[in-house]
Each structure stands twice: as C-alpha cells, then as structure tokens.
Protein backbone atom coordinates (compact mmCIF):
# COMPACT_ATOMS: atom_id res chain seq x y z
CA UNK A 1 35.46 8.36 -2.70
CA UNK A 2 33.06 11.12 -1.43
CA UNK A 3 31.15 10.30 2.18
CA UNK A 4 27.77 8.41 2.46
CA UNK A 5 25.00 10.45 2.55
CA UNK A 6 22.84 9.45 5.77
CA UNK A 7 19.42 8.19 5.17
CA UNK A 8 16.61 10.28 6.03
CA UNK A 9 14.48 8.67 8.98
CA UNK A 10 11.30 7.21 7.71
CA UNK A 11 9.05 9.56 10.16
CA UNK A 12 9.98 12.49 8.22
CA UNK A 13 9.49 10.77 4.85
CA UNK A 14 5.83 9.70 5.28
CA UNK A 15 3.55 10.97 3.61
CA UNK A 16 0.54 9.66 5.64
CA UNK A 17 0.34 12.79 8.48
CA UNK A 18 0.74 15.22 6.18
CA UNK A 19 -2.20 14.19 4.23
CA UNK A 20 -4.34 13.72 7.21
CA UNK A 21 -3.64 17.06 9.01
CA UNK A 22 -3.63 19.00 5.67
CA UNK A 23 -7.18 17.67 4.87
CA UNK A 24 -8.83 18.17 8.08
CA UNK A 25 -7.50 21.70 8.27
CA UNK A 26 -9.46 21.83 4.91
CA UNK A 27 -11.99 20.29 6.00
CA UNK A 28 -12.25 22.56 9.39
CA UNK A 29 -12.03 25.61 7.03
CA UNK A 30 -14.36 24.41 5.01
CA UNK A 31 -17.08 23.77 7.84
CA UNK A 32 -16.38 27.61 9.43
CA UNK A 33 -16.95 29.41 5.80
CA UNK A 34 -20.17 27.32 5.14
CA UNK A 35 -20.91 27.85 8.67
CA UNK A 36 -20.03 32.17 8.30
CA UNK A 37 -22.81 32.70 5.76
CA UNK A 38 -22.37 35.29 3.21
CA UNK A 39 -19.49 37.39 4.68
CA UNK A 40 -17.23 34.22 3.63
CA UNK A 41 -19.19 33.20 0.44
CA UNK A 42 -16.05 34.07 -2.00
CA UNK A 43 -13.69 31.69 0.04
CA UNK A 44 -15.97 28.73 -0.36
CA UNK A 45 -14.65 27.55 -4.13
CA UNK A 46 -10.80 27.84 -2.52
CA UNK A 47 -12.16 25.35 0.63
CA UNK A 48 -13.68 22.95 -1.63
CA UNK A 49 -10.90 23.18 -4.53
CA UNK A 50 -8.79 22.27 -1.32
CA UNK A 51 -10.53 19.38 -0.23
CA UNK A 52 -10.28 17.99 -3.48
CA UNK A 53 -7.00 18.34 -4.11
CA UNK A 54 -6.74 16.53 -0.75
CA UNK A 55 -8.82 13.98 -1.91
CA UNK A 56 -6.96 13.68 -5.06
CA UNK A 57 -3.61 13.27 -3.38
CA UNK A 58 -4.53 10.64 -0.81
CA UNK A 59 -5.75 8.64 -3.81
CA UNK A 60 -2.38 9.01 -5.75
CA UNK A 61 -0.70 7.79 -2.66
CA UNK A 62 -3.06 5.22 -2.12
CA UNK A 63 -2.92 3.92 -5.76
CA UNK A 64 0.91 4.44 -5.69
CA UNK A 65 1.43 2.39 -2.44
CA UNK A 66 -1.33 -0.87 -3.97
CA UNK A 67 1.18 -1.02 -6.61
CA UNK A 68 4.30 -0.73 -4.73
CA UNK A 69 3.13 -3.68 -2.31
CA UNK A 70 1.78 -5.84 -5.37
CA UNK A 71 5.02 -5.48 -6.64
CA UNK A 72 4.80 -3.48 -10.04
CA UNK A 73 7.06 -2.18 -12.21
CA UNK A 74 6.38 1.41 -12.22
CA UNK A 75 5.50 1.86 -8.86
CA UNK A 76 7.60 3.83 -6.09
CA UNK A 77 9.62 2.27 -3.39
CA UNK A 78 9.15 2.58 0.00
CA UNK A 79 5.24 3.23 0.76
C-alpha cells in the first residue's frame, strides 16, 4: 500500500492573495507608465492587457467559488 500523501495547507492553496498582490502590482505599473509620459508609451498596452487579465481571473474565481458554495455540479471544491 504506498504512503499517504500529506495535504497541502490551505494558506498556500488560496488563490485570494495572489490575485490581490498580482493586480495591484499591475495596477501600480500601470499608474507609473501613464504617469512617465512618452518615454514609457510602448509599455502601456502590456499594463492594461495585465490588468485585464487580472480582472478576468478574479472573475473566474469569483464565478467558480458562487457555484462551488451553491452547490453545483461542475463547480470546484474547496473555494
């Protein structure tokens, strides 16, 4: 019978910090090349394409998590 695997603890398996920190560093980033003027003007699609991907991940987690609490069939475990 091969040994249990230990669980990972729950603090490392959150997803809720790493969304926050990751979109306020895109959000700082954001803020300093709009704030640089032209010498950063290139850099200012990659800060916004971050903050929406930011954006678009809190609301799969967010989505994902409604359904896991309601219950539903497809939704993950443990949000």
């Amino acid at each position: 019978m091969p040994p249990e695997v230990p669980q990972i603890p729950p603090r490392l398996t959150d997803p809720r910090p790493v969304l926050a920190v990751g979109s306020a560093l895109w959000l700082i980033a954001t803020i300093v090349v709009f704030a640089g003027g032209d010498q950063w003007e290139s850099a200012r699609p990659v800060c916004l394409m971050g903050l929406a991907v930011g954006l678009l991940g809190t609301t799969i987690f967010l989505i994902q998590r409604r359904g896991a609490r309601r219950g539903d069939k497809g939704a993950q475990t443990g949000l």
